[in-house]
N, C-alpha and C. Protein backbone atom coordinates (compact mmCIF):
# COMPACT_ATOMS: atom_id res chain seq x y z
N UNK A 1 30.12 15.38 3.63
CA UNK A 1 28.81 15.47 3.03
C UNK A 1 28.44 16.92 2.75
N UNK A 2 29.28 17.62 3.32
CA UNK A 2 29.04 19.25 3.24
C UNK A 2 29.17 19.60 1.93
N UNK A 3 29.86 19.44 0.77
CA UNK A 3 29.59 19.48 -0.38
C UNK A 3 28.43 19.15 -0.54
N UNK A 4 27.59 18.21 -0.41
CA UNK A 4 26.55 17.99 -1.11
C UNK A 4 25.46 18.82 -0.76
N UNK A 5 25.35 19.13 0.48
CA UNK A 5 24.14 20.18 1.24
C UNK A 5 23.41 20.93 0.31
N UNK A 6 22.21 20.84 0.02
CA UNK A 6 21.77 21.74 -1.17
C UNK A 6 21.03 23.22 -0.14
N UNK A 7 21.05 23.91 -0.82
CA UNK A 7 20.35 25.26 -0.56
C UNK A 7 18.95 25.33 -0.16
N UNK A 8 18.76 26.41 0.53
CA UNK A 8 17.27 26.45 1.34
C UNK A 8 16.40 26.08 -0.07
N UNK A 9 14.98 24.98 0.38
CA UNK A 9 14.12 24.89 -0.44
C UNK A 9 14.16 24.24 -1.77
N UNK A 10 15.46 22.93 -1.57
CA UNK A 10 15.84 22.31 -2.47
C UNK A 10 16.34 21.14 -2.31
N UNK A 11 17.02 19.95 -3.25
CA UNK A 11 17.41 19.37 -2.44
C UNK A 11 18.31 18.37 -3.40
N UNK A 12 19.42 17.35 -2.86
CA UNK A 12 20.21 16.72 -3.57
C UNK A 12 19.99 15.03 -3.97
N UNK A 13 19.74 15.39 -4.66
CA UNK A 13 18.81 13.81 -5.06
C UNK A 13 20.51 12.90 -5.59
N UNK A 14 20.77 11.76 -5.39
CA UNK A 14 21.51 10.85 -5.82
C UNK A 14 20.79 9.54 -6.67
N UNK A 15 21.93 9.60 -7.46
CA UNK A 15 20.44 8.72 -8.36
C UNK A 15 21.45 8.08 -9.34
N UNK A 16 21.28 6.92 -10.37
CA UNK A 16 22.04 6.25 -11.57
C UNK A 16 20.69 6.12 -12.32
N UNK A 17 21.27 6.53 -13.97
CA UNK A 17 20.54 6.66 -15.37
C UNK A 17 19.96 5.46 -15.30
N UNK A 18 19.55 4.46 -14.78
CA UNK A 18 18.80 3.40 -14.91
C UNK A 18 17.88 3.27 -13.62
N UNK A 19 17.73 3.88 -12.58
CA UNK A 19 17.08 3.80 -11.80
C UNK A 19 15.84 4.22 -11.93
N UNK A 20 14.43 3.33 -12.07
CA UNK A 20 13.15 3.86 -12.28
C UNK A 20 12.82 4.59 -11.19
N UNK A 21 13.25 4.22 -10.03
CA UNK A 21 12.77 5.24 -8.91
C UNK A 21 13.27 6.39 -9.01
N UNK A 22 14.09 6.87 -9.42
CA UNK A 22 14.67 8.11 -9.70
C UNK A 22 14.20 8.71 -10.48
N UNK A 23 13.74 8.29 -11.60
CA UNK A 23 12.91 9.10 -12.95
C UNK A 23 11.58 9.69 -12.03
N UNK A 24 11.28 8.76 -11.37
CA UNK A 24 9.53 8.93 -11.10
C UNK A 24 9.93 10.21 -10.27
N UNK A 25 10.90 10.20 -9.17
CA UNK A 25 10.51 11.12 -7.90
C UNK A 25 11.13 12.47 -8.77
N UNK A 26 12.07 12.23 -9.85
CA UNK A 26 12.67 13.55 -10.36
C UNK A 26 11.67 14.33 -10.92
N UNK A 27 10.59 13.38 -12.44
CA UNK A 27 9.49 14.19 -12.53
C UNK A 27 8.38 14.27 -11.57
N UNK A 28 8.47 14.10 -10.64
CA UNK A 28 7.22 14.70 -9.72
C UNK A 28 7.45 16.01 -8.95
N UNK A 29 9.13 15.79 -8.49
CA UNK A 29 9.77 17.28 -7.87
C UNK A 29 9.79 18.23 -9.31
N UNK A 30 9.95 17.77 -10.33
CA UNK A 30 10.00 18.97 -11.80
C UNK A 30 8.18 19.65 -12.03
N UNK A 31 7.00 18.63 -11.40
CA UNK A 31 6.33 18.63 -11.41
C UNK A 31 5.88 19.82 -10.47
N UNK A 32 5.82 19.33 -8.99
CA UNK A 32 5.53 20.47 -8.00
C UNK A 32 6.70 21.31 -7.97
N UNK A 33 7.40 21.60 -8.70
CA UNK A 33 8.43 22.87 -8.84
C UNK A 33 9.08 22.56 -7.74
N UNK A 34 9.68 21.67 -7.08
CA UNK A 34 10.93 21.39 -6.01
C UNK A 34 12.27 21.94 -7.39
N UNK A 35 12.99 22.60 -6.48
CA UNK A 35 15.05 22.56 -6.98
C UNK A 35 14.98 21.22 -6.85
N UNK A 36 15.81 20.93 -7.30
CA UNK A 36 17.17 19.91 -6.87
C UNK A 36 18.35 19.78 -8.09
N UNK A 37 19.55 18.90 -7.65
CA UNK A 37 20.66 19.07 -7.96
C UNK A 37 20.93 17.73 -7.88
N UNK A 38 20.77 16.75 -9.18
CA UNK A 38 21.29 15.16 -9.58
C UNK A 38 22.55 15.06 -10.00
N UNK A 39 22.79 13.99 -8.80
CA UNK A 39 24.56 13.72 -8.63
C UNK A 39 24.06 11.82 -9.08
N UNK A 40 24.72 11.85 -10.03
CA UNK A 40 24.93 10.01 -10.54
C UNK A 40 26.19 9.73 -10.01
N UNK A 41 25.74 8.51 -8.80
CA UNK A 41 26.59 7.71 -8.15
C UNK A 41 27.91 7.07 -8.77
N UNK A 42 26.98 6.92 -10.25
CA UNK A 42 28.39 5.85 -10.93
C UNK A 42 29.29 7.15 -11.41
N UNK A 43 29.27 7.72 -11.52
CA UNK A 43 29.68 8.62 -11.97
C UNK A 43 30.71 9.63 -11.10
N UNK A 44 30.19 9.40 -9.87
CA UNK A 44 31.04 10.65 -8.82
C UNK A 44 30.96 9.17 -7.65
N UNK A 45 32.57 8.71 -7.72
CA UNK A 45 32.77 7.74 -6.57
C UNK A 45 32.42 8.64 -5.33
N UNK A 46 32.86 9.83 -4.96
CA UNK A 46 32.60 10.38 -3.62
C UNK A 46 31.29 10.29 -2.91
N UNK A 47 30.01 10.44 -4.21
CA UNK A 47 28.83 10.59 -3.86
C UNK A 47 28.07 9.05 -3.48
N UNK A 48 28.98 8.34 -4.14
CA UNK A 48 28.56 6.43 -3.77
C UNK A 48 29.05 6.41 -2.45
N UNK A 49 30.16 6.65 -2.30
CA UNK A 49 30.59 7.01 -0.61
C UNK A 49 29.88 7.84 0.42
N UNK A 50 29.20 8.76 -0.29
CA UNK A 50 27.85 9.59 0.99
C UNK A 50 26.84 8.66 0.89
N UNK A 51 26.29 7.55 -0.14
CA UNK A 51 24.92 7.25 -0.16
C UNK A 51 25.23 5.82 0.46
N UNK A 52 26.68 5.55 0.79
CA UNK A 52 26.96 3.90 1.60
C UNK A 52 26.69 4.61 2.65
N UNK A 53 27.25 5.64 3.20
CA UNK A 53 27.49 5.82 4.53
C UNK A 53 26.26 6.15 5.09
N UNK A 54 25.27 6.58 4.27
CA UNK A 54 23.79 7.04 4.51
C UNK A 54 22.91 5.37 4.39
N UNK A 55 23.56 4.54 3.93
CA UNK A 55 22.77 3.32 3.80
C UNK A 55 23.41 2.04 4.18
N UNK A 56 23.59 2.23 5.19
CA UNK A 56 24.28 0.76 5.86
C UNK A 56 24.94 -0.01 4.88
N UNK A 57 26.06 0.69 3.93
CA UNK A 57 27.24 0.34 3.34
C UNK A 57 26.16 -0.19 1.53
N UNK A 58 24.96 0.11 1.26
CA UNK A 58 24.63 -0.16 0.45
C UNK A 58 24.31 1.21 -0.37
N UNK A 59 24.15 0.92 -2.13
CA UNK A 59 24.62 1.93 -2.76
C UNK A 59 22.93 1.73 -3.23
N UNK A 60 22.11 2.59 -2.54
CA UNK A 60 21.14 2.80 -2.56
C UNK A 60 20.54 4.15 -3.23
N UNK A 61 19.61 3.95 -4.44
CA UNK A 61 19.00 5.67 -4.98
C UNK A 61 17.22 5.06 -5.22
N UNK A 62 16.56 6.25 -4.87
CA UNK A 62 17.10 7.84 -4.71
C UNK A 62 17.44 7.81 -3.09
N UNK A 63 18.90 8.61 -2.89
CA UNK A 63 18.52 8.77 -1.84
C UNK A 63 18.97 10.73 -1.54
N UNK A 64 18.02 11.12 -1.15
CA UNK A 64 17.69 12.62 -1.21
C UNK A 64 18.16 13.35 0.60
N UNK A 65 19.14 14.53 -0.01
CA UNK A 65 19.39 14.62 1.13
C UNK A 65 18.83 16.28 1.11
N UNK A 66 18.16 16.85 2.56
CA UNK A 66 17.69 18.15 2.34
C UNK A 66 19.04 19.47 2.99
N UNK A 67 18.32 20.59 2.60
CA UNK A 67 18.87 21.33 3.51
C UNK A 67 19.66 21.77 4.74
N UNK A 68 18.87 20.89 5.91
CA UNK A 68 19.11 21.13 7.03
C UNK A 68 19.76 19.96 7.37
N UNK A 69 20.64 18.95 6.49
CA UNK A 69 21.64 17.81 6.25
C UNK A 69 20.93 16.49 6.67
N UNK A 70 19.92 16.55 6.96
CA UNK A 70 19.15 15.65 7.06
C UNK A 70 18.88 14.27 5.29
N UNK A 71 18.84 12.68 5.52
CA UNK A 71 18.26 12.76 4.61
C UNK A 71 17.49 11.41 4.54
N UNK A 72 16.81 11.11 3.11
CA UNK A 72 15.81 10.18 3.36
C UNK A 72 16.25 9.33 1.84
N UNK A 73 15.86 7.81 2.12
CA UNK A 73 16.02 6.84 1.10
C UNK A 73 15.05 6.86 -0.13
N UNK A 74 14.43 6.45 -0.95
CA UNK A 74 13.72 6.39 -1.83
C UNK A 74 12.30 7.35 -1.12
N UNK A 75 12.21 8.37 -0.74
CA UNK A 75 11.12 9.29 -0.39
C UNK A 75 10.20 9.45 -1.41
N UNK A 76 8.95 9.54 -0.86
CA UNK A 76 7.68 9.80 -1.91
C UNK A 76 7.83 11.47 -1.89
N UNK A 77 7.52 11.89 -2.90
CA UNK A 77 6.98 12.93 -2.97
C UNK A 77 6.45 14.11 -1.59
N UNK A 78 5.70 13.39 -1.12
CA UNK A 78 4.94 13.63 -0.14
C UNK A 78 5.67 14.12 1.09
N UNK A 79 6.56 12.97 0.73
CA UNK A 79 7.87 12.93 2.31
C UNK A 79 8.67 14.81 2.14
N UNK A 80 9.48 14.20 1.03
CA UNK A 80 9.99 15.53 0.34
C UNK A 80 9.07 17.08 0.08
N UNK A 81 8.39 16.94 -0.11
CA UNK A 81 7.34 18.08 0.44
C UNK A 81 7.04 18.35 2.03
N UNK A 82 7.18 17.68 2.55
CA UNK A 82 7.15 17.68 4.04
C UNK A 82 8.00 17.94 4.93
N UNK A 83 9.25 17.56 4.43
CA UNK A 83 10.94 18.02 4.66
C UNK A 83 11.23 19.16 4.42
N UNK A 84 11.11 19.89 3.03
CA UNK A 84 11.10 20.92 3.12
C UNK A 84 10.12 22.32 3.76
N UNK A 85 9.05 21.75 4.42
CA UNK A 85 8.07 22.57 4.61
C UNK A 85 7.33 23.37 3.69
């Protein structure tokens, strides 16, 4: 998962081009000026393999992982502002 680790004050969102939850939380982090760095699952088998292993074998988005390798499933805004401090 160490590849994916994003940098202080940012964070790695996993996500597929059809996911409405993903649009919403991407423009709200573009919104309050959060980084992040979108990895599409269908797209990068490795990263479907971090978001099973992060989701009880299900290929679940958004699921956002922070800094300090910590991470969270479909997070509001709010959450993600709070994670990062």
């Amino acid at each position: 998962m160490s590849d994916f680790t994003p940098t202080a004050g940012s964070v790695t969102m996993f996500t597929t081009t059809w996911c409405g939850y993903c649009r919403r939380l991407k423009s709200q982090m573009e919104r309050e000026g959060i980084g992040f760095t979108e990895v599409d699952i269908e797209h990068l088998p490795e990263a479907a393999d971090v978001v099973m292993s992060l989701n009880g074998g299900n290929q679940t988005v958004p699921t956002v992982i922070f800094p300090d390798g910590s991470a969270a499933t479909n997070p509001s805004i709010a959450q993600v502002k709070a994670r990062l401090g």
